[in-house]
C-alpha atoms as a PDB file:
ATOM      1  CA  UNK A   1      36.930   9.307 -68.590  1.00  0.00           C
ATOM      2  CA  UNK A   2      33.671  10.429 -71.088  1.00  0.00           C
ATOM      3  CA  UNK A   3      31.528  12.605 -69.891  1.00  0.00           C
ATOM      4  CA  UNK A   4      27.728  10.977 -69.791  1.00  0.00           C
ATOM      5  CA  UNK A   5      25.866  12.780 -72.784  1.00  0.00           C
ATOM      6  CA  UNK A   6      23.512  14.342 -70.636  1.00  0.00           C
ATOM      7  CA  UNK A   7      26.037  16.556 -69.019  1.00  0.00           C
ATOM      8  CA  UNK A   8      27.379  17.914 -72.244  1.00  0.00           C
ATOM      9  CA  UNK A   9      23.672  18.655 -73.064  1.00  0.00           C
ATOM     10  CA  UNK A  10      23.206  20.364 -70.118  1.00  0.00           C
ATOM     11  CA  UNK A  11      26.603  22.900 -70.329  1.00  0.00           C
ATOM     12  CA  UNK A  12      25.055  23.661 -73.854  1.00  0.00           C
ATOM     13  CA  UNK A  13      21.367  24.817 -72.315  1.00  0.00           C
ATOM     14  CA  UNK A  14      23.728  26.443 -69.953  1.00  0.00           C
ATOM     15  CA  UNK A  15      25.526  28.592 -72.470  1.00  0.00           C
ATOM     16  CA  UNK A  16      23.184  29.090 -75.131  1.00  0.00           C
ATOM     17  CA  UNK A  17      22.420  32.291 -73.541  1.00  0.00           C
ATOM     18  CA  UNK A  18      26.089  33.715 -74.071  1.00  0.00           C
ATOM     19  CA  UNK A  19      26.177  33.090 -77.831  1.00  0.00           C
ATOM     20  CA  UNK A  20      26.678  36.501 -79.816  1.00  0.00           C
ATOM     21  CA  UNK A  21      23.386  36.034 -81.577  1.00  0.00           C
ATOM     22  CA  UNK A  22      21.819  35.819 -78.466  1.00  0.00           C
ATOM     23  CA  UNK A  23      19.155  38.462 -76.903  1.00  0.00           C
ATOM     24  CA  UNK A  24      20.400  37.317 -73.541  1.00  0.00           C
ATOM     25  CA  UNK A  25      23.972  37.924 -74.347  1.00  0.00           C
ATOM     26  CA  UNK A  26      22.486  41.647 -76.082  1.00  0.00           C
ATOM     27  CA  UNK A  27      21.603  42.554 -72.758  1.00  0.00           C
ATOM     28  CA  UNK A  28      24.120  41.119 -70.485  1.00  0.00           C
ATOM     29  CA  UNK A  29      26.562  43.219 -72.852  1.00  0.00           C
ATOM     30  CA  UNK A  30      24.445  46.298 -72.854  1.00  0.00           C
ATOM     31  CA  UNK A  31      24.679  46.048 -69.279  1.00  0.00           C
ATOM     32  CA  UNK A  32      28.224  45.911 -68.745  1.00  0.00           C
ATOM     33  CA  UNK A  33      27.911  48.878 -71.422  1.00  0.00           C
ATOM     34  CA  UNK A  34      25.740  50.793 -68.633  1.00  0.00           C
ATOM     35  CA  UNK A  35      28.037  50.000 -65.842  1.00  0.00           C
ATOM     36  CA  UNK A  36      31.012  52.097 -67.257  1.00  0.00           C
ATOM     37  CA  UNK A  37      28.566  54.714 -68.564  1.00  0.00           C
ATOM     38  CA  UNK A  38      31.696  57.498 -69.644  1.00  0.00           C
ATOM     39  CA  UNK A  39      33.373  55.245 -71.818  1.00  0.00           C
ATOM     40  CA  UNK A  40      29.834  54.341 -74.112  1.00  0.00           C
ATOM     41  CA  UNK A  41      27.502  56.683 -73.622  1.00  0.00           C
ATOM     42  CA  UNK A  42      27.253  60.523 -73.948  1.00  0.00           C
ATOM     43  CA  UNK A  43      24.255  62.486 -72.806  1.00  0.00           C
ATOM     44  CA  UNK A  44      23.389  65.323 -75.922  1.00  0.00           C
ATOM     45  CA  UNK A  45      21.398  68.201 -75.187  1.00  0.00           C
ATOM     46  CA  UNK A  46      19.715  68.791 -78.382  1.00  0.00           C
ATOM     47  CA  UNK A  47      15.485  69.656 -78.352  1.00  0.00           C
ATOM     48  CA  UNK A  48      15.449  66.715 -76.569  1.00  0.00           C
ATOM     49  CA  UNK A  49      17.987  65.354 -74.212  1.00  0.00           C
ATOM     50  CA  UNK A  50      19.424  62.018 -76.602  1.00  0.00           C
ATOM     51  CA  UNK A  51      21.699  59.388 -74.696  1.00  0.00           C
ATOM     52  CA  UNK A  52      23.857  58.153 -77.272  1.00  0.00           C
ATOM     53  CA  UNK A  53      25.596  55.253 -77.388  1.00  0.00           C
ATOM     54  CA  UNK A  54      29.224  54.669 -78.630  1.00  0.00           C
ATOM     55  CA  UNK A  55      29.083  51.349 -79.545  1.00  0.00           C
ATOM     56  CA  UNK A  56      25.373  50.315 -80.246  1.00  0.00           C
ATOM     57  CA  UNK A  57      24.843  46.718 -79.033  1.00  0.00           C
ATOM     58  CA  UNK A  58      20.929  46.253 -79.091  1.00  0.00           C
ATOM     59  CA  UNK A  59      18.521  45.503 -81.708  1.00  0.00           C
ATOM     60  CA  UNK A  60      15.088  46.563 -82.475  1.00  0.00           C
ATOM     61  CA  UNK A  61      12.697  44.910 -80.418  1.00  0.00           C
ATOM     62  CA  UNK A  62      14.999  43.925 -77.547  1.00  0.00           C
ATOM     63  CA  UNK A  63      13.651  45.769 -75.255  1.00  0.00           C
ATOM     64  CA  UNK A  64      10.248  45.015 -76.859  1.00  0.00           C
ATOM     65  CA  UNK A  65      11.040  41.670 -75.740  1.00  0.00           C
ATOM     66  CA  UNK A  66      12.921  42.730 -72.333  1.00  0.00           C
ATOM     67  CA  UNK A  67       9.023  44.595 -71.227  1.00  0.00           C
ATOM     68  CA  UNK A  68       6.847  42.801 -73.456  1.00  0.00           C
ATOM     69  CA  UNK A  69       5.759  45.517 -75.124  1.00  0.00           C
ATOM     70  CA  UNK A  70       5.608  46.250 -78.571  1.00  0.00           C
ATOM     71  CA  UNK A  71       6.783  49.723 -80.192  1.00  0.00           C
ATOM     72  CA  UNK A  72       3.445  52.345 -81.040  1.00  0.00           C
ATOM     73  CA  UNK A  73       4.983  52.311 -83.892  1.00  0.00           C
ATOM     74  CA  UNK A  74       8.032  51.452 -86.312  1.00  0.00           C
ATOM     75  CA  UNK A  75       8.884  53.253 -89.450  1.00  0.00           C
ATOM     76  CA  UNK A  76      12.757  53.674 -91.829  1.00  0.00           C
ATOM     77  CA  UNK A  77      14.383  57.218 -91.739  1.00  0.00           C
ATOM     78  CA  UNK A  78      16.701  57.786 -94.398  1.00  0.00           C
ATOM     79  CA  UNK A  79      17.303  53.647 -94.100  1.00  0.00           C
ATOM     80  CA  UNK A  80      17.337  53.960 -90.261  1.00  0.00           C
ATOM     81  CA  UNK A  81      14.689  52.297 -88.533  1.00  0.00           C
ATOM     82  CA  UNK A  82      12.656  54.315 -85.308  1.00  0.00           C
ATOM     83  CA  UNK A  83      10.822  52.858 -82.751  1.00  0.00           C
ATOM     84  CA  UNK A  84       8.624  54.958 -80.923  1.00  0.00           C
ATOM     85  CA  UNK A  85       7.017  54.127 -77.166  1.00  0.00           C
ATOM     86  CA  UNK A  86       3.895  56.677 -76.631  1.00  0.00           C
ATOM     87  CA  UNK A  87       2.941  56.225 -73.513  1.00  0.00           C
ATOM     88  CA  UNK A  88      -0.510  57.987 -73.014  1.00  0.00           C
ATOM     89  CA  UNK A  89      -0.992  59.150 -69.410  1.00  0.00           C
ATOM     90  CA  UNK A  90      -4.241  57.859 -67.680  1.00  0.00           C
ATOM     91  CA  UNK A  91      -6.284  59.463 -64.527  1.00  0.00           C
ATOM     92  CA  UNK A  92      -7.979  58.571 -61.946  1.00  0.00           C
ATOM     93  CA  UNK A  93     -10.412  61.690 -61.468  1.00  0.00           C
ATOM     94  CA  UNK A  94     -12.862  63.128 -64.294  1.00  0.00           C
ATOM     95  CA  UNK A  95     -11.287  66.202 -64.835  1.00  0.00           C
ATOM     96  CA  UNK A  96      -7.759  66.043 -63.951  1.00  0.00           C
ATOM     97  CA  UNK A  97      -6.880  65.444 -68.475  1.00  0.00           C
ATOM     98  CA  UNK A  98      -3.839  67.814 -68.582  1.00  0.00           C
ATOM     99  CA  UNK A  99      -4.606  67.668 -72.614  1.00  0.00           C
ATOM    100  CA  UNK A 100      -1.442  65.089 -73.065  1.00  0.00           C
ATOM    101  CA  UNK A 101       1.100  67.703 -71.645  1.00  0.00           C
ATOM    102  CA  UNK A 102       2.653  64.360 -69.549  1.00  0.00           C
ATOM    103  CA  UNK A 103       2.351  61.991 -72.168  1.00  0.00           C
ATOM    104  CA  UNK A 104       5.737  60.242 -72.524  1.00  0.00           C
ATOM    105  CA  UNK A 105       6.918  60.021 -76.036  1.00  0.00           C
ATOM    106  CA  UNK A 106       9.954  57.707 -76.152  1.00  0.00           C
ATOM    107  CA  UNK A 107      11.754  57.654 -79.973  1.00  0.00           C
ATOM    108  CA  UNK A 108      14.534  55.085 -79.941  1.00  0.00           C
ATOM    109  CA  UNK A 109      16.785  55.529 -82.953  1.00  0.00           C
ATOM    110  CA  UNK A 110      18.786  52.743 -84.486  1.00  0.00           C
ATOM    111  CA  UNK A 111      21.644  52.861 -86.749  1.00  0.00           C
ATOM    112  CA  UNK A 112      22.578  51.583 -89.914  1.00  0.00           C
ATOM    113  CA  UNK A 113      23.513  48.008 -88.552  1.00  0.00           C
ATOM    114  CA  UNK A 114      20.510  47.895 -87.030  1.00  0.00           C
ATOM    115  CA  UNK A 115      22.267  48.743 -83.445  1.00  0.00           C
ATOM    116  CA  UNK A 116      20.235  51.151 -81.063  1.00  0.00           C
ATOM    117  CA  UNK A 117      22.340  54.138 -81.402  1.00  0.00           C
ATOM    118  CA  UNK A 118      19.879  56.537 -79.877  1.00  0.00           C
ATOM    119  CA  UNK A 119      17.518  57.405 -76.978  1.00  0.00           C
ATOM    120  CA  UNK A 120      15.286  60.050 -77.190  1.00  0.00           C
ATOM    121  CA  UNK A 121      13.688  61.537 -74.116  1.00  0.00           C
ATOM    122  CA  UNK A 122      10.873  64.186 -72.982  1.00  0.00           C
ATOM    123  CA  UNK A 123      12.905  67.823 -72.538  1.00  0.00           C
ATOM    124  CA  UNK A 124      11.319  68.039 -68.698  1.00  0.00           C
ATOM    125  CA  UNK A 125      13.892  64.993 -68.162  1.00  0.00           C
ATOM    126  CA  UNK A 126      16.870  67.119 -68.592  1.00  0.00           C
ATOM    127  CA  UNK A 127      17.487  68.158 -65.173  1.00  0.00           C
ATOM    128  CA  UNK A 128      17.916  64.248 -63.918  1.00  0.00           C
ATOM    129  CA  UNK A 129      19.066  62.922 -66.975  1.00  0.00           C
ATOM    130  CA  UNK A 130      23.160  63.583 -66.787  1.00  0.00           C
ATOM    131  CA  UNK A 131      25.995  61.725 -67.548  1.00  0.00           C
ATOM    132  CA  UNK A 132      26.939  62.168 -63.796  1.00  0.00           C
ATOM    133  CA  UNK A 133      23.758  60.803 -62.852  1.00  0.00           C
ATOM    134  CA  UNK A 134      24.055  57.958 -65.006  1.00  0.00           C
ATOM    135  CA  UNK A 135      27.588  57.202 -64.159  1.00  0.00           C
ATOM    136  CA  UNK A 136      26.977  57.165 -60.190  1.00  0.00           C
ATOM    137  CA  UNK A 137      23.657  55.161 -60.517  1.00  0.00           C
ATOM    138  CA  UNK A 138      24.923  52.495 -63.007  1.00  0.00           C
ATOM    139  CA  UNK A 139      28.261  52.646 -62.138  1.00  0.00           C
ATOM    140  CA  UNK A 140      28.363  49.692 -59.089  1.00  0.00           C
ATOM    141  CA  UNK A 141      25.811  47.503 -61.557  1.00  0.00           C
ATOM    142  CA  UNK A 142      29.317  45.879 -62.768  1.00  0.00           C
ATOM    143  CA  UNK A 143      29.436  44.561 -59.349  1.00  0.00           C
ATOM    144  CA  UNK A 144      26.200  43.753 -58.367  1.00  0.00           C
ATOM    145  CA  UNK A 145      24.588  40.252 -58.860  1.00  0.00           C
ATOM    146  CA  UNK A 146      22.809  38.264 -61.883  1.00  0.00           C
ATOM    147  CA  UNK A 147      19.831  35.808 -60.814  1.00  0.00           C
ATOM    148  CA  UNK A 148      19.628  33.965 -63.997  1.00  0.00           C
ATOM    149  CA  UNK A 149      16.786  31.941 -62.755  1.00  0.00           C
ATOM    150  CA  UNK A 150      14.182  35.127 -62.374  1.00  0.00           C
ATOM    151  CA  UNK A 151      16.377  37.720 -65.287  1.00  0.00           C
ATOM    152  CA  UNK A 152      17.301  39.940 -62.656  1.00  0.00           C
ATOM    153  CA  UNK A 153      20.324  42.029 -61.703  1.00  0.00           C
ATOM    154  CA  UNK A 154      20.946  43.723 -58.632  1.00  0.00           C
ATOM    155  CA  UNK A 155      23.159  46.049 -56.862  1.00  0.00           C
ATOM    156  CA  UNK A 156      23.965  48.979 -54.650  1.00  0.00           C
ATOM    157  CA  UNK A 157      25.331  52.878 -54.360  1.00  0.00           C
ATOM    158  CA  UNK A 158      26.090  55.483 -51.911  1.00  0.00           C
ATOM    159  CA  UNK A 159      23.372  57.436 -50.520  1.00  0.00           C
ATOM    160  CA  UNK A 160      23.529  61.196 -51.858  1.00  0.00           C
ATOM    161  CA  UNK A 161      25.917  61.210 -54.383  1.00  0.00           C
ATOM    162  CA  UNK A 162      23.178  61.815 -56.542  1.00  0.00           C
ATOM    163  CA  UNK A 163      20.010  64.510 -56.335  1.00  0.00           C
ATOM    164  CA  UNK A 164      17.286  62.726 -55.330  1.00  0.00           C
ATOM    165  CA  UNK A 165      14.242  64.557 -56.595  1.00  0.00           C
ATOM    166  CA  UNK A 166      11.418  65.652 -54.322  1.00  0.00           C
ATOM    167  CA  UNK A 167       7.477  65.471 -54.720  1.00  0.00           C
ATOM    168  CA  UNK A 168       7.424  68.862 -56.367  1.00  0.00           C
ATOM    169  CA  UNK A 169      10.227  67.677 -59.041  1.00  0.00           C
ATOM    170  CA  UNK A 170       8.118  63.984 -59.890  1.00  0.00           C
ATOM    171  CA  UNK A 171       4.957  66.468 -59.974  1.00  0.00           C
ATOM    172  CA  UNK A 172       7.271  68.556 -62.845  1.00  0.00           C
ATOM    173  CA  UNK A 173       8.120  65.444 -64.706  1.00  0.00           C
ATOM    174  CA  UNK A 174       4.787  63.377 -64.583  1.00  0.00           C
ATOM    175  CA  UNK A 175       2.178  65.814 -63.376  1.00  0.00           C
ATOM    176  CA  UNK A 176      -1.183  65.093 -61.363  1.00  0.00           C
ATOM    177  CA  UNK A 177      -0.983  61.822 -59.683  1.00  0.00           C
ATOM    178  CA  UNK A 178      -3.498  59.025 -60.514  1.00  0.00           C
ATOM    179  CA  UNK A 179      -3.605  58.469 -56.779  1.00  0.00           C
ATOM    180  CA  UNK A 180      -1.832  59.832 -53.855  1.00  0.00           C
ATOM    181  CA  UNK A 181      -2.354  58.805 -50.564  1.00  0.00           C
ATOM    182  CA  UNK A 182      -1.051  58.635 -47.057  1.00  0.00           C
ATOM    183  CA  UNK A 183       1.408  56.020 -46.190  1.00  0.00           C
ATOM    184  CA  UNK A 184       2.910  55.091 -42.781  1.00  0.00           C
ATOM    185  CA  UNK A 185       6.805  56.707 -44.317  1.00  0.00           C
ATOM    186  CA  UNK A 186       5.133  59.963 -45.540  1.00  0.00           C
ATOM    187  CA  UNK A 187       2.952  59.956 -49.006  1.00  0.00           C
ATOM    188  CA  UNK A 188       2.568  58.113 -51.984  1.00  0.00           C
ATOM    189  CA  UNK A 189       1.804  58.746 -55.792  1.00  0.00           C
ATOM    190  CA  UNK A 190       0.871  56.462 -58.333  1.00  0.00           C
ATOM    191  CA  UNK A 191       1.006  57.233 -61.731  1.00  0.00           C
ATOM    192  CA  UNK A 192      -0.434  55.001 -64.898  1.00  0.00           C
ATOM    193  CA  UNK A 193       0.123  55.074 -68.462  1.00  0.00           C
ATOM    194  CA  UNK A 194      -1.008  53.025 -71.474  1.00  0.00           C
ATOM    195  CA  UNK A 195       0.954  52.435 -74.311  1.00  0.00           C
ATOM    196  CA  UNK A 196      -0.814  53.540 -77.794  1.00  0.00           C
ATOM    197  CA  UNK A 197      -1.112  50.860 -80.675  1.00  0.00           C
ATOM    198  CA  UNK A 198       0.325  47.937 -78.007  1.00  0.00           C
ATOM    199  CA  UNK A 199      -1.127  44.907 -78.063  1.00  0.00           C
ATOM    200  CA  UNK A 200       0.200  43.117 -74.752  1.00  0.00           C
ATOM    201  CA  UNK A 201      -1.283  40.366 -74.075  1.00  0.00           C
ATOM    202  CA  UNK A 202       0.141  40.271 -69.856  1.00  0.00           C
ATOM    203  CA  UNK A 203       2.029  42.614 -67.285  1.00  0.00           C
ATOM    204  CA  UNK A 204       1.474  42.092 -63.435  1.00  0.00           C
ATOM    205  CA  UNK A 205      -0.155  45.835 -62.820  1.00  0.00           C
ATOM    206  CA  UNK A 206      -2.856  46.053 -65.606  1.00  0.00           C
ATOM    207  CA  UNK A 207      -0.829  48.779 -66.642  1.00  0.00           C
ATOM    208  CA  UNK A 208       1.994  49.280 -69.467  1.00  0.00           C
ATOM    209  CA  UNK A 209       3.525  51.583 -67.026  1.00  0.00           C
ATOM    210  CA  UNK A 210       2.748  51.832 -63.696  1.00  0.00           C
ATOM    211  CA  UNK A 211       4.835  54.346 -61.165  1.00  0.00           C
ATOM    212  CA  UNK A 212       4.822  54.316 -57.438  1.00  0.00           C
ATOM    213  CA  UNK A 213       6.603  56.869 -55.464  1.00  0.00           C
ATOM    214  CA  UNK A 214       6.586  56.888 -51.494  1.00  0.00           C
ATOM    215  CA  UNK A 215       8.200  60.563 -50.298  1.00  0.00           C
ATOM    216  CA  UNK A 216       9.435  60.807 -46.539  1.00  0.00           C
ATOM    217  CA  UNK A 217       7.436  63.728 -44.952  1.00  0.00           C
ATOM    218  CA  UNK A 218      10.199  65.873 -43.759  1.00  0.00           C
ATOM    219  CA  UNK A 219      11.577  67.094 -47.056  1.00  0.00           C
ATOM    220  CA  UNK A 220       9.314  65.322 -49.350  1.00  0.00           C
ATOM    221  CA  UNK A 221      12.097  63.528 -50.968  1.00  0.00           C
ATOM    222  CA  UNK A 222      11.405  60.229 -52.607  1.00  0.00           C
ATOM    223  CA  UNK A 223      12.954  57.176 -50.859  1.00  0.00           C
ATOM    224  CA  UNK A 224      11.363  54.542 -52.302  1.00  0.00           C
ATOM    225  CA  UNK A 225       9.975  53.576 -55.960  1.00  0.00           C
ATOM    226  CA  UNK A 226       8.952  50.698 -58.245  1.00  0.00           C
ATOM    227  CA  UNK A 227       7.898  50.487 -61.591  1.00  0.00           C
ATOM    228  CA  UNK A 228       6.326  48.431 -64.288  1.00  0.00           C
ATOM    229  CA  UNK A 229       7.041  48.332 -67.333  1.00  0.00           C
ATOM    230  CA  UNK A 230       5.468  46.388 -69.051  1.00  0.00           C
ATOM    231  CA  UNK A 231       6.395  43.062 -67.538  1.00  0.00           C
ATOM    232  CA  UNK A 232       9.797  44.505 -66.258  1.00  0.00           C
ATOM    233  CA  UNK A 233      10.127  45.284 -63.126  1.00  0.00           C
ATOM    234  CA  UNK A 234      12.033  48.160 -60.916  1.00  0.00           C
ATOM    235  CA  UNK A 235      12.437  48.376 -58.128  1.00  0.00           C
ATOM    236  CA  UNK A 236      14.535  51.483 -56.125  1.00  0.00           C
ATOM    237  CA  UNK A 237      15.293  51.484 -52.799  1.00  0.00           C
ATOM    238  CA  UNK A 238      16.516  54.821 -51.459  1.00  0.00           C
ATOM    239  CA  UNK A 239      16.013  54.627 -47.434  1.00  0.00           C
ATOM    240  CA  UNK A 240      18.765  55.387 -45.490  1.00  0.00           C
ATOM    241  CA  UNK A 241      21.655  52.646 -45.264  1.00  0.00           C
ATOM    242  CA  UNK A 242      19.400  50.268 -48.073  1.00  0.00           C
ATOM    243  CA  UNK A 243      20.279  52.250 -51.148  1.00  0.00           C
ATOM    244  CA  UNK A 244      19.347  49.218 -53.611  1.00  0.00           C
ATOM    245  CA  UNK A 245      18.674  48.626 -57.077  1.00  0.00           C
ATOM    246  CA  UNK A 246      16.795  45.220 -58.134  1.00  0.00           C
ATOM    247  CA  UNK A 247      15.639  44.970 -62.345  1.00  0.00           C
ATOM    248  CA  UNK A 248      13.617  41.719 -62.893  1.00  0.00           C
ATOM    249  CA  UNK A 249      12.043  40.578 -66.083  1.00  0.00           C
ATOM    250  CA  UNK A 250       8.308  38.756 -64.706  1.00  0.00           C
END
């Protein structure tokens, strides 16, 4: 019995998305990449702690396309091309400029196939930014669920089998807080960026990146978090039994 023609039309729109020349199937690989961490990625302290991957799967300007935002800017070294995110830290008080000390300067390396090969990030990162980190956080993404309708992934991890940083740590990493405020859980910082040289046209905060931290009032630790950027959204769920992980492109 044939098939009516519509059908077959519709298993193509369904697979387009899985073809190797695909940004969709880029990403979807790149995330299987991320949820076996130790076996493509290393972690390279160097000036700058560099995750480095094994086997490079994206390409420039996938993740320019994942966030919507372009790359401050894009030049060859030694035949390699860099892309570099400079996010310039905004405030919300005359006064409080800390003279670009918590800028966040982002190189991304690529290699001679054009494959991101390297991440470059801040040095005040270091602390968080371990391959034992990494591996507990992205480890359960493998199992966690894909909403192709809204580009999202999702899943879940045990509670404290990673250090969840306190106020005083996210105040050593991003400095004075555009706003901070009390919240019914405890406190909450917001911190705002804007990307140098983008042109963006739309993200849902107004922001290029936008940070919002809500810390339980006991030990200040930070249970709850989402971020923009660009028009990718995070969100981080860290309250007790919830533990949740949800990555949607807008």
């Amino acid at each position: 019995m044939k098939r009516p023609r519509h059908v077959a039309w519709l298993i193509l729109l369904l697979t387009m998305p899985l073809f190797s020349g695909c940004v969709y199937w880029r990403l979807n690989q790149f995330r299987n990449q991320l949820s076996a961490f130790p076996d493509f990625f290393r972690i390279e302290e160097r000036d700058y702690p560099t995750l480095v991957a094994v086997r490079p799967i994206l390409r420039p300007d996938d993740l320019g396309w994942l966030s919507g935002l372009a790359a401050s800017s894009t030049e060859t070294r030694d035949g390699r091309v860099v892309e570099t995110y400079h996010f310039v830290k905004q405030y919300g008080q005359t006064g409080d400029d800390e003279q670009g000390r918590f800028d966040l300067i982002v190189p991304l390396f690529f290699n001679e196939q054009d494959r991101l090969a390297e991440i470059q990030s801040p040095a005040r990162f270091a602390p968080i930014l371990t391959e034992e980190n990494f591996a507990e956080v992205f480890g359960p993404m493998g199992g966690g669920i894909i909403e192709r309708s809204r580009h999202a992934t999702g899943w879940t991890w045990e509670e404290h089998r990673v250090n969840i940083p306190v106020r005083a740590e996210i105040e050593e990493f991003f400095g004075i807080p555009f706003a901070a405020r009390a919240h019914e859980e405890g406190t909450a910082y917001t911190y705002v960026f804007r990307l140098r040289g983008n042109h963006a046209v739309w993200n849902p905060s107004g922001w290029d990146l936008h940070l919002y931290f809500i810390f339980e009032p006991e030990e200040e630790r930070v249970i709850y978090t989402h971020t923009y950027l660009g028009r990718l959204a995070i969100e981080v769920n860290l309250r007790e039994t919830q533990n949740l992980v949800d990555i949607s492109r807008l």
